[in-house]
N, C-alpha and C. Protein backbone atom coordinates (compact mmCIF):
# COMPACT_ATOMS: atom_id res chain seq x y z
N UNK A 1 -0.37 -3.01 17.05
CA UNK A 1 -0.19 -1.72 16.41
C UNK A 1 0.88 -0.95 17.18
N UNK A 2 1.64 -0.50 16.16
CA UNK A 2 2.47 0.56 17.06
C UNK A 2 2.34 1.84 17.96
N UNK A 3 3.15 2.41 18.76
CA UNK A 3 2.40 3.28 19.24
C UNK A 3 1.93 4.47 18.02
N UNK A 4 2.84 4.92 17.53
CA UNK A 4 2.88 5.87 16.35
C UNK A 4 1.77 5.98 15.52
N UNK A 5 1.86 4.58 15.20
CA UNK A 5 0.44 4.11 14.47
C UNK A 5 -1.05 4.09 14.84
N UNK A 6 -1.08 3.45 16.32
CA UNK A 6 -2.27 4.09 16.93
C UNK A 6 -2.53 5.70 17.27
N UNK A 7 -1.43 6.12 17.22
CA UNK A 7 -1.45 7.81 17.39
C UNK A 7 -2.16 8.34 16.08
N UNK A 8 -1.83 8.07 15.12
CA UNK A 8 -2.19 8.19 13.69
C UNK A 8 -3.29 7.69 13.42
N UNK A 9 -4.28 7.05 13.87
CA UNK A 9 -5.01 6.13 13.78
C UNK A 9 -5.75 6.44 14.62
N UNK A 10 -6.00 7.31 15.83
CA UNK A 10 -7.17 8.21 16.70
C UNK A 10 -6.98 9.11 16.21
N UNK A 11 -6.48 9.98 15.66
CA UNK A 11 -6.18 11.45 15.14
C UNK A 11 -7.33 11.30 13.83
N UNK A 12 -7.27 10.65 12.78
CA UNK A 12 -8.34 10.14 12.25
C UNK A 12 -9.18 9.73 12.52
N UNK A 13 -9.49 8.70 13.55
CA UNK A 13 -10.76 8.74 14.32
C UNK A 13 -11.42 9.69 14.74
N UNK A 14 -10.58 11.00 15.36
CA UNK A 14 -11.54 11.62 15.62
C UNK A 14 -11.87 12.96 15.13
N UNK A 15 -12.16 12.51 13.41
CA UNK A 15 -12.17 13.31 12.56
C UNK A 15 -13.59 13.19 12.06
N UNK A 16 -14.51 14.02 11.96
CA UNK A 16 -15.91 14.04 11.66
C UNK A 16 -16.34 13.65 10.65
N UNK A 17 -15.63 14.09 9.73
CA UNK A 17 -15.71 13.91 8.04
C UNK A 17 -14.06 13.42 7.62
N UNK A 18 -14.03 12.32 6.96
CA UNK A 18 -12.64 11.97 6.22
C UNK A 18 -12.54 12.26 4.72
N UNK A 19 -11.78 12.31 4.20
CA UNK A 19 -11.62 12.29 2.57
C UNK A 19 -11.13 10.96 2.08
N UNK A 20 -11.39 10.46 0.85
CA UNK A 20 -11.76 9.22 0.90
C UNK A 20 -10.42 8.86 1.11
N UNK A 21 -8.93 9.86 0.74
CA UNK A 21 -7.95 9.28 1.10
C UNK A 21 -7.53 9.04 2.38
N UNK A 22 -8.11 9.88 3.37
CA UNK A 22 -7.99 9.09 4.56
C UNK A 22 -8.94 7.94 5.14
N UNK A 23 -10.15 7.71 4.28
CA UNK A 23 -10.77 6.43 4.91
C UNK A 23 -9.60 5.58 4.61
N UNK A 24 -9.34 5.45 3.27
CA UNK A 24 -8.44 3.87 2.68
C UNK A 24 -6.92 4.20 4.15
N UNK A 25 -6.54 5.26 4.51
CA UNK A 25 -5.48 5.42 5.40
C UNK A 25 -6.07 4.76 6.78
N UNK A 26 -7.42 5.28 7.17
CA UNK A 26 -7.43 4.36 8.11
C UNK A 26 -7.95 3.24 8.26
N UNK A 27 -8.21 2.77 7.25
CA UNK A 27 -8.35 1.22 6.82
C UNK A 27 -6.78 0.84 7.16
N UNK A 28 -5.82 1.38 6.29
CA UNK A 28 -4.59 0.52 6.59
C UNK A 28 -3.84 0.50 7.90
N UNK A 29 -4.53 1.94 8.27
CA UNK A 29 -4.18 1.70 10.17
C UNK A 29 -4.64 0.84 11.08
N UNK A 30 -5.47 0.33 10.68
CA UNK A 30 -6.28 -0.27 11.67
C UNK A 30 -5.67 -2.17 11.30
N UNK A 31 -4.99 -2.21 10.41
CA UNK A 31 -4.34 -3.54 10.05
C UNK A 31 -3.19 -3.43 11.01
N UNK A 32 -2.47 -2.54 10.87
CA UNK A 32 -1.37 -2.11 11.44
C UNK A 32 -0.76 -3.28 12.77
N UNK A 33 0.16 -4.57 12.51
CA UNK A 33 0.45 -5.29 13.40
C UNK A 33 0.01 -6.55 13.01
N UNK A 34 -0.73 -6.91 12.34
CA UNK A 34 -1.16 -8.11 11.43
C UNK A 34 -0.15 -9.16 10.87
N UNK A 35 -0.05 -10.18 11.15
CA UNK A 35 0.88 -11.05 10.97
C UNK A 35 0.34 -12.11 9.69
N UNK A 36 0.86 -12.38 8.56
CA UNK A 36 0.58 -13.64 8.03
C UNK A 36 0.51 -15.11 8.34
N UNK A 37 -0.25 -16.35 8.20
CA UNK A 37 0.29 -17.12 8.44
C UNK A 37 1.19 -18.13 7.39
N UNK A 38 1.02 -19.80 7.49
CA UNK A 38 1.83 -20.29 7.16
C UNK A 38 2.12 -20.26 5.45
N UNK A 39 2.71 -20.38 4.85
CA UNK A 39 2.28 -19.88 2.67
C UNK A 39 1.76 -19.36 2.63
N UNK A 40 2.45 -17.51 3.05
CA UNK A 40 1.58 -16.24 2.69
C UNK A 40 0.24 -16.43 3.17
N UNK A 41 -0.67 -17.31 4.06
CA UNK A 41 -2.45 -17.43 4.03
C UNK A 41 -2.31 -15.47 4.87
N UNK A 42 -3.27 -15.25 4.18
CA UNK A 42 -3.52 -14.04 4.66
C UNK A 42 -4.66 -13.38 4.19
N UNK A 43 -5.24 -12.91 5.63
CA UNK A 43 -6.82 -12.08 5.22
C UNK A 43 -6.84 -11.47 3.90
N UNK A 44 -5.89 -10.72 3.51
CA UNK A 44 -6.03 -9.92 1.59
C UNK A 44 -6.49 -10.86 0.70
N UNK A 45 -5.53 -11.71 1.21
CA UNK A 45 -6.01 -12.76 0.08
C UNK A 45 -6.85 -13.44 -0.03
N UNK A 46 -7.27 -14.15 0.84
CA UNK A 46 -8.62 -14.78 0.81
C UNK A 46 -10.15 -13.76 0.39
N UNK A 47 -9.57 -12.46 0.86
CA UNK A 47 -10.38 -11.71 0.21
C UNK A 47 -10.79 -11.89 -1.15
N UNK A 48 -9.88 -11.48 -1.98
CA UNK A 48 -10.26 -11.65 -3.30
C UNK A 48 -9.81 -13.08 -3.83
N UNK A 49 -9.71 -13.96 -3.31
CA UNK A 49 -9.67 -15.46 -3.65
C UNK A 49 -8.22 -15.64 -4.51
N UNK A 50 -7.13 -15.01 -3.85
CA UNK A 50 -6.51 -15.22 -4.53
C UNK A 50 -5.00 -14.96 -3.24
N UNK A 51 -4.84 -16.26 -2.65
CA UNK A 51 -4.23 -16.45 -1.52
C UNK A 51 -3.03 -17.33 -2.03
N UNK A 52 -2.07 -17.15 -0.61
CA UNK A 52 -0.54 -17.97 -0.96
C UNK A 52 0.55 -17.09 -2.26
N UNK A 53 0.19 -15.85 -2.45
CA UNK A 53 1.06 -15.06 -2.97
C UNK A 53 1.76 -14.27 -2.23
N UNK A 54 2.41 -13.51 -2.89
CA UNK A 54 2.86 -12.16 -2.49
C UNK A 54 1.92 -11.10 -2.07
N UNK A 55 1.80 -10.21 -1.27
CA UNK A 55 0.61 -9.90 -1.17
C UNK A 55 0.56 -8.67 -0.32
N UNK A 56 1.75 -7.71 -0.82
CA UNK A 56 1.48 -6.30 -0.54
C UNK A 56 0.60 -5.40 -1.39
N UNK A 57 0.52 -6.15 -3.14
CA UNK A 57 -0.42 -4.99 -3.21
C UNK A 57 -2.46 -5.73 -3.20
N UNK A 58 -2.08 -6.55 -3.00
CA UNK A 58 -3.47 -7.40 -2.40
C UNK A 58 -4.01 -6.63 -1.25
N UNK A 59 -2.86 -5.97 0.20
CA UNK A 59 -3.29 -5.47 0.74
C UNK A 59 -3.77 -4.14 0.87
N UNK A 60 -3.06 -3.19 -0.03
CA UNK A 60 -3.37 -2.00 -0.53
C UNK A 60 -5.05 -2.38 -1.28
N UNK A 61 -4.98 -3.16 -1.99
CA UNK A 61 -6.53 -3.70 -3.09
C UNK A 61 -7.42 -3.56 -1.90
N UNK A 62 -7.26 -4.03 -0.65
CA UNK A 62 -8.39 -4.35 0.15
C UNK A 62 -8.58 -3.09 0.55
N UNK A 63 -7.50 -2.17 1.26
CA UNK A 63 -7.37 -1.11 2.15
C UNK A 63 -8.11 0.20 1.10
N UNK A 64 -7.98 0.09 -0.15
CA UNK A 64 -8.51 0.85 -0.87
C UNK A 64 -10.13 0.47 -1.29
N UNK A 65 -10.78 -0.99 -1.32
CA UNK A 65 -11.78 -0.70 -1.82
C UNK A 65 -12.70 -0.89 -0.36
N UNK A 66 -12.57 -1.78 0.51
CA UNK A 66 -13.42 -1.67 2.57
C UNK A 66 -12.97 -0.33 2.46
N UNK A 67 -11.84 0.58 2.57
CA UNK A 67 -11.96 2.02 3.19
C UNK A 67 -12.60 3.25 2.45
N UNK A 68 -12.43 2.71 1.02
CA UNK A 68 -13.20 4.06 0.12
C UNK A 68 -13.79 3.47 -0.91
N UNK A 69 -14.04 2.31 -1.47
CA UNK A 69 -14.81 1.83 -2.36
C UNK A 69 -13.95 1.75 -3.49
N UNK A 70 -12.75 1.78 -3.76
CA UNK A 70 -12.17 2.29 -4.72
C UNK A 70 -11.34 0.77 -4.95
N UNK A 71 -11.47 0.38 -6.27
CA UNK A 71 -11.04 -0.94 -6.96
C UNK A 71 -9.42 -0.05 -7.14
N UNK A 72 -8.41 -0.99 -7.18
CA UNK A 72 -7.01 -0.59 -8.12
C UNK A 72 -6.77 -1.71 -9.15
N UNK A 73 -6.43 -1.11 -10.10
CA UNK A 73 -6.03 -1.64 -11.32
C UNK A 73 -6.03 -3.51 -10.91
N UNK A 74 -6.81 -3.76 -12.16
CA UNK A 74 -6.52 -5.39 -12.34
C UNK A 74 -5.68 -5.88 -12.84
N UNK A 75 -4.36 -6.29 -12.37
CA UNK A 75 -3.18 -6.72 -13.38
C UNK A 75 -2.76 -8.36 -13.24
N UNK A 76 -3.79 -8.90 -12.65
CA UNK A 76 -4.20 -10.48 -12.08
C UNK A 76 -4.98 -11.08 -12.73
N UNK A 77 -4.70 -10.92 -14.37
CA UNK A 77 -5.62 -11.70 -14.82
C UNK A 77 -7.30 -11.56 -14.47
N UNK A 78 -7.94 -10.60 -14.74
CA UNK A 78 -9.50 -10.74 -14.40
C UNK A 78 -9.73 -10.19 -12.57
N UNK A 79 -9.24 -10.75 -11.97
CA UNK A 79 -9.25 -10.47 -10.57
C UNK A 79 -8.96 -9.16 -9.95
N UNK A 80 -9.84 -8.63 -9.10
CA UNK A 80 -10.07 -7.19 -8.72
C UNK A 80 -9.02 -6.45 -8.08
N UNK A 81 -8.03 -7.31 -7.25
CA UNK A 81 -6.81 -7.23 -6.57
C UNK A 81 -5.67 -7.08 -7.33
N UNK A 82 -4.91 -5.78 -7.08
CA UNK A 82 -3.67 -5.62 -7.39
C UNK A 82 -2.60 -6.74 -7.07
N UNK A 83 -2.13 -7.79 -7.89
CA UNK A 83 -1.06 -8.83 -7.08
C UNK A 83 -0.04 -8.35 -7.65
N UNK A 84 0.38 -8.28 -8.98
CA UNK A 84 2.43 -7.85 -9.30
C UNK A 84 2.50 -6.30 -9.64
N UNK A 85 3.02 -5.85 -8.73
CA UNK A 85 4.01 -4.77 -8.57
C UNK A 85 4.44 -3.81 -9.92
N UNK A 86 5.04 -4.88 -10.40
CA UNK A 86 5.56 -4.42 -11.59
C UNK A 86 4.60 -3.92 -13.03
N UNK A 87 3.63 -4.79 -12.93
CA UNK A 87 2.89 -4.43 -14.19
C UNK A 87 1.71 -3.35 -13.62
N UNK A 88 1.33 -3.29 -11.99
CA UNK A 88 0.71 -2.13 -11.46
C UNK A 88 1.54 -0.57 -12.03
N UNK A 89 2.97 -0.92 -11.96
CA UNK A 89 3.83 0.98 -12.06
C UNK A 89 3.92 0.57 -13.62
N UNK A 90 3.84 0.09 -14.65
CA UNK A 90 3.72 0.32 -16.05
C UNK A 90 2.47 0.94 -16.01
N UNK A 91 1.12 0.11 -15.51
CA UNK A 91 0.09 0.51 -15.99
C UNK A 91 -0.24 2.12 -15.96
N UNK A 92 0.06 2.29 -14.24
CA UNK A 92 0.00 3.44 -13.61
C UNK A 92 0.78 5.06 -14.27
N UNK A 93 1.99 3.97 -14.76
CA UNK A 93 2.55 5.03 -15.74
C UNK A 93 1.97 5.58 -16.85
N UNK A 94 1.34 4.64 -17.89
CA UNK A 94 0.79 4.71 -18.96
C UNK A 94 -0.25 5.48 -18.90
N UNK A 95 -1.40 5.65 -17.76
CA UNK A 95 -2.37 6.06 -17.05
C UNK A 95 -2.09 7.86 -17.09
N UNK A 96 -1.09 8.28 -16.57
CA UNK A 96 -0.51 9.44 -16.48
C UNK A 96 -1.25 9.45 -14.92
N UNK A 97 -0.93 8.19 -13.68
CA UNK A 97 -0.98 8.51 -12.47
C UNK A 97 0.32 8.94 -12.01
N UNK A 98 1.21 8.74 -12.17
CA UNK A 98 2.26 9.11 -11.25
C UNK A 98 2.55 10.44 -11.15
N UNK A 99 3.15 10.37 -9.66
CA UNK A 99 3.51 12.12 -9.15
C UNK A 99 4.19 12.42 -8.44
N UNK A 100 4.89 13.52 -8.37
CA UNK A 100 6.33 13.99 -7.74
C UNK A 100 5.89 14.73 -6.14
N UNK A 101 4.53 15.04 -6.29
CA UNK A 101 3.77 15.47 -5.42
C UNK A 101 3.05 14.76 -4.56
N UNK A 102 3.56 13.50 -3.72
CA UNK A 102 2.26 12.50 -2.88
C UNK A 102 1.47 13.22 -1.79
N UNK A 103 0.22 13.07 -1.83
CA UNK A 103 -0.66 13.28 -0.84
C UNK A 103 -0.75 12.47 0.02
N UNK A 104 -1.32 12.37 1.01
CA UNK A 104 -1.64 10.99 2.26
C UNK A 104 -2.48 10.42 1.88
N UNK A 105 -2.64 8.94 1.56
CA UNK A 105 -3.04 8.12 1.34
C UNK A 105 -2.64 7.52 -0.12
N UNK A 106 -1.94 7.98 -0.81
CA UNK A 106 -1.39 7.76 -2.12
C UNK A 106 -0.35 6.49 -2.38
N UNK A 107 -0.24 5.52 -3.38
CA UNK A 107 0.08 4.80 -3.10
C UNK A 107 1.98 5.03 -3.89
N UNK A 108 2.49 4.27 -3.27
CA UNK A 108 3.90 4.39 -3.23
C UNK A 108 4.42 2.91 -3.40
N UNK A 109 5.44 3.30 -5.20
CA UNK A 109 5.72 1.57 -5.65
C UNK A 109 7.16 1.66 -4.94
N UNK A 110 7.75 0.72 -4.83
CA UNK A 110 9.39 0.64 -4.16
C UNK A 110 10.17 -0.18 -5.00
N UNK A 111 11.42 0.27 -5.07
CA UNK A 111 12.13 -0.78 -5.47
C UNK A 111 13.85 -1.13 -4.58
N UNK A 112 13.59 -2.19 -3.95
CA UNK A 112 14.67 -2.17 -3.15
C UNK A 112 15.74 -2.39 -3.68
N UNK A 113 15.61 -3.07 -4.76
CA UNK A 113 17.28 -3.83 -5.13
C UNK A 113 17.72 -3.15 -6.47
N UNK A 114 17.15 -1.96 -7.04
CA UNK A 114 17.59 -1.68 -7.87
C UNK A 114 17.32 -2.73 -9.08
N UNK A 115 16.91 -3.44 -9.36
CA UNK A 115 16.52 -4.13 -10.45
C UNK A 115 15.13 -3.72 -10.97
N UNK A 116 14.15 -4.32 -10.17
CA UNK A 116 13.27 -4.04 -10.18
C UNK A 116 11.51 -3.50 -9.33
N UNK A 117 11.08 -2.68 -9.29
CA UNK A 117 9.69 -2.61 -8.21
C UNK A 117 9.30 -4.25 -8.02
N UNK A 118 9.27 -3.82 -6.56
CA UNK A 118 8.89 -5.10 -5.80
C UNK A 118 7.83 -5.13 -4.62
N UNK A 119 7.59 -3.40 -4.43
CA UNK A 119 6.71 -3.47 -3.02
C UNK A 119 5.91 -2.36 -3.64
N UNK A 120 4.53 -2.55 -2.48
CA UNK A 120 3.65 -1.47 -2.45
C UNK A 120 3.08 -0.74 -1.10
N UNK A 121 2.97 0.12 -0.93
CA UNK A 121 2.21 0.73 0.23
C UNK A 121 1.59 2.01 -0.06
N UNK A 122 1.15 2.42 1.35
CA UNK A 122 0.14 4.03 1.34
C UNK A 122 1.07 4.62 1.90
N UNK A 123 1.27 5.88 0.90
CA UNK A 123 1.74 7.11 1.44
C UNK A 123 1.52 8.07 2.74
N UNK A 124 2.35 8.27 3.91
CA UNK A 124 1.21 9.12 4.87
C UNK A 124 1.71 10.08 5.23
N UNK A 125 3.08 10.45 5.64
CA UNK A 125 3.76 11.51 5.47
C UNK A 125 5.15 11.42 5.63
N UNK A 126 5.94 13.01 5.15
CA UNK A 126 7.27 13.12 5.19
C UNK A 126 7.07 13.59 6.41
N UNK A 127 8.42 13.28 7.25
CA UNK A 127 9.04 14.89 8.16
C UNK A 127 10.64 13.71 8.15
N UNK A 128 11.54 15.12 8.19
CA UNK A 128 12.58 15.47 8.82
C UNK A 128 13.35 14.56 7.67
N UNK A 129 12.82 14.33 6.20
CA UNK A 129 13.11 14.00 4.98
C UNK A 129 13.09 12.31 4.80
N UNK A 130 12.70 11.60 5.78
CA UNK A 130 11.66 10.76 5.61
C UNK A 130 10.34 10.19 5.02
N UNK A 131 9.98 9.51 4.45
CA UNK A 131 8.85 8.90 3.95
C UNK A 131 8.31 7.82 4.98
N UNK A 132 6.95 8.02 5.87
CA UNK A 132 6.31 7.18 6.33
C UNK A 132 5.31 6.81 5.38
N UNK A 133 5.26 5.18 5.37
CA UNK A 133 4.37 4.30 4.79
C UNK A 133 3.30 3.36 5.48
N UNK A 134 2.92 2.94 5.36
CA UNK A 134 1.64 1.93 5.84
C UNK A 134 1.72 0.77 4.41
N UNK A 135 2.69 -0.74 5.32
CA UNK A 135 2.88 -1.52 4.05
C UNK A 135 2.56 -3.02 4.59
N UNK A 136 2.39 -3.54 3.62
CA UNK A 136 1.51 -4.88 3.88
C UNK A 136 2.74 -6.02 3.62
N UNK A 137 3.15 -7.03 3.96
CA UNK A 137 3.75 -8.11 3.81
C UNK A 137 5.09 -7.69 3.86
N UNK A 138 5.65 -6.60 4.86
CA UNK A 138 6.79 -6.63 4.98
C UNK A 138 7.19 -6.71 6.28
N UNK A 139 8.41 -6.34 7.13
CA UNK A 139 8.80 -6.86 8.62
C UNK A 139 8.99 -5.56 9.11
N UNK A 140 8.81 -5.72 10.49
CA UNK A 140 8.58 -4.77 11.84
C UNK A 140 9.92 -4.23 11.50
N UNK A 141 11.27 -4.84 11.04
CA UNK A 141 12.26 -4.16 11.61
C UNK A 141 12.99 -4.11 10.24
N UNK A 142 14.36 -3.45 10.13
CA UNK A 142 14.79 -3.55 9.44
C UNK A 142 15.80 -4.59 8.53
N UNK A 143 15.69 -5.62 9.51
CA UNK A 143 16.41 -7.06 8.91
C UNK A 143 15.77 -7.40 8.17
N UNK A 144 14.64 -8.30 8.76
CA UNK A 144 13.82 -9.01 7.59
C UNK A 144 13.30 -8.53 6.52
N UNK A 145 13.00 -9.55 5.74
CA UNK A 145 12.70 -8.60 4.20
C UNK A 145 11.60 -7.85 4.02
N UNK A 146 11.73 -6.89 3.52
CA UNK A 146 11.40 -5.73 3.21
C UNK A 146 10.16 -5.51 2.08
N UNK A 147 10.37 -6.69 1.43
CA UNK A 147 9.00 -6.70 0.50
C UNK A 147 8.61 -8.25 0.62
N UNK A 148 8.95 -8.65 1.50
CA UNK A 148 8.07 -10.47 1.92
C UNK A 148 8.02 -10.33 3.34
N UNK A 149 8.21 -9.20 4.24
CA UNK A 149 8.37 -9.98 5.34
C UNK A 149 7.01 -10.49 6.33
N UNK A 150 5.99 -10.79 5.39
CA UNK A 150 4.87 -11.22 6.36
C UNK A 150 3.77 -10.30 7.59
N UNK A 151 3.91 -9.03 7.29
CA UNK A 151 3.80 -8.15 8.35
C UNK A 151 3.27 -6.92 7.35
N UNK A 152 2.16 -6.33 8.35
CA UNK A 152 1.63 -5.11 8.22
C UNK A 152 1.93 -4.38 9.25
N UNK A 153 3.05 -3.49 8.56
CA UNK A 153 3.90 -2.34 9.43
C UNK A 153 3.68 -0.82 8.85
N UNK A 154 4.01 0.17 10.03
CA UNK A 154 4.31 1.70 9.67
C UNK A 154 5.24 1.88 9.76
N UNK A 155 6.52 1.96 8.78
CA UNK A 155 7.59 1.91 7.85
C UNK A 155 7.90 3.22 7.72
N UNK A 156 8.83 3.47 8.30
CA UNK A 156 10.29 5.28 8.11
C UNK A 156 11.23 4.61 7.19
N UNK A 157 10.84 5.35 6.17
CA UNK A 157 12.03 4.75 4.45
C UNK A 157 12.72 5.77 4.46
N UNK A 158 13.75 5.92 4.14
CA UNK A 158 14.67 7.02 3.48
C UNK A 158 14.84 6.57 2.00
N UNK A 159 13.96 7.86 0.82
CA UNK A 159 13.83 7.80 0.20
C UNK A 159 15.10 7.99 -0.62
N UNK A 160 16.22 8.52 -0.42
CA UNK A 160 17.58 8.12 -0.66
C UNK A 160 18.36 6.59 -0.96
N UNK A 161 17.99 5.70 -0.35
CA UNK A 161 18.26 4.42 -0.37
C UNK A 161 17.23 3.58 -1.28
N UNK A 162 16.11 3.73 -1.41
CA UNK A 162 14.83 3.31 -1.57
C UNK A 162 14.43 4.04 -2.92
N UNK A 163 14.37 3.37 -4.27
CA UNK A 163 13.43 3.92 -5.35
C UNK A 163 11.89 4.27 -5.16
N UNK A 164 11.46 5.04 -5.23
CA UNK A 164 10.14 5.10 -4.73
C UNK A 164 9.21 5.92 -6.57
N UNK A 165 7.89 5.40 -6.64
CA UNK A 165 7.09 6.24 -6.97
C UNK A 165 6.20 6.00 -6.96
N UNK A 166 5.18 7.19 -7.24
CA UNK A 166 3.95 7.79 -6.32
C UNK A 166 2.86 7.68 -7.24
N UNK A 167 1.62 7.28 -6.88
CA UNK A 167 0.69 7.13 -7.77
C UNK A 167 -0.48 7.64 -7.46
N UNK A 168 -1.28 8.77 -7.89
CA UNK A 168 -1.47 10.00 -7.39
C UNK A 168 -3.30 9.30 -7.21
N UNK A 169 -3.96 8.67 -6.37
CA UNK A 169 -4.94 8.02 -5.98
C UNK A 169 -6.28 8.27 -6.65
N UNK A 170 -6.51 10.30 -6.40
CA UNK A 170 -7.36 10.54 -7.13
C UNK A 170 -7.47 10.39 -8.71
N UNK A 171 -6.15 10.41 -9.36
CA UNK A 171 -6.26 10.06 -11.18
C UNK A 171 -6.60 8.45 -11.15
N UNK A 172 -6.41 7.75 -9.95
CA UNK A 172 -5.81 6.48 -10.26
C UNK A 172 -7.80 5.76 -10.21
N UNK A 173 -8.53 6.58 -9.19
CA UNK A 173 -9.80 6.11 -8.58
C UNK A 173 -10.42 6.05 -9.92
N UNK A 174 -10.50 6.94 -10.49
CA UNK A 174 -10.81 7.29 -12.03
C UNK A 174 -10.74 6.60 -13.04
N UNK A 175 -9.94 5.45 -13.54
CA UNK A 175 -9.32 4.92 -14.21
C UNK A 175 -10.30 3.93 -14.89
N UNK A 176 -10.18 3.65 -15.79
CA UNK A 176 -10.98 2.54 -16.40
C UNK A 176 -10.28 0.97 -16.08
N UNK A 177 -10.46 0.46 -15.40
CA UNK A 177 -9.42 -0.43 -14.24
C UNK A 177 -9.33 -1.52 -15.50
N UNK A 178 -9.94 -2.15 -15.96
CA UNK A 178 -8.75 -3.06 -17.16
C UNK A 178 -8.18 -2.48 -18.12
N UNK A 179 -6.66 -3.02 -17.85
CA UNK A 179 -5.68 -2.77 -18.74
C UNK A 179 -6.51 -3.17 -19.85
């Protein structure tokens, strides 16, 4: 874990009462440094039995329902875990979750290449016009890739470079989860 991240991550600890958006936040803190192994195998996935993918929003699926009980949208065929990206920000759209307004713990779709959303993570805060994230299967640094890189990191995006949108947790908890 980073330092930052463990900083973020006792500050919530030693909070008496959480809101459920910060349980699922410190659920994803406490991953924070987690490495995949060999064909994507990774704790998310084996979670919901559905391993050797892509598997950032698998890890959000977990971090949201161990930290607050809260299922996200099934777009996996039957399976409880968020796996593609893309049909999560249609659904989410259609839903009337998205918001210009993110709270902490809110989830945040990305799109790096301008084509199309490709990543997912938890929202945790701005400063100094930054977006910090908490994201699952991407890399410590800024070389490696960015939506595969195998790694559960706390991520400074500049939302300038970076398509981002926001999917507002509490409309989303709500939801009648099959499409």
């Amino acid at each position: 874990m980073t330092k930052q991240a463990k900083i973020e991550f006792d500050l919530l600890n030693q909070k008496s009462e959480l809101t459920f958006r910060e349980k699922v936040l410190k659920e994803a803190f406490s991953h924070v440094g987690y490495t995949e192994g060999p064909d994507n195998d990774n704790i998310f996935g084996h979670y919901f039995n559905f391993n050797g993918v892509a598997w950032c929003g698998l890890f959000c699926s977990y971090c949201a329902w161990i930290g607050s009980a809260i299922v996200l949208v099934n777009t996996n065929k039957g399976r409880r875990g968020m796996a593609y990206v893309p049909a999560a920000l249609v659904y989410y759209e259609k839903k009337g979750c998205l918001t210009t307004d993110p709270k902490p713990g809110d989830l945040v779709i990305m799109d790096f290449n301008g084509n199309l959303v490709d990543h997912v993570g938890f929202y945790h805060k701005t400063e100094n016009g930054f977006h910090f994230i908490i994201e699952g299967n991407t890399a410590f640094d800024e070389i490696g890739s960015q939506s595969h890189g195998g790694a559960v990191a706390y991520k400074k995006r500049n939302p300038k470079k970076i398509k981002m949108f926001f999917v507002d947790l509490e409309k989303a908890k709500n939801l009648n989860l099959i499409p």
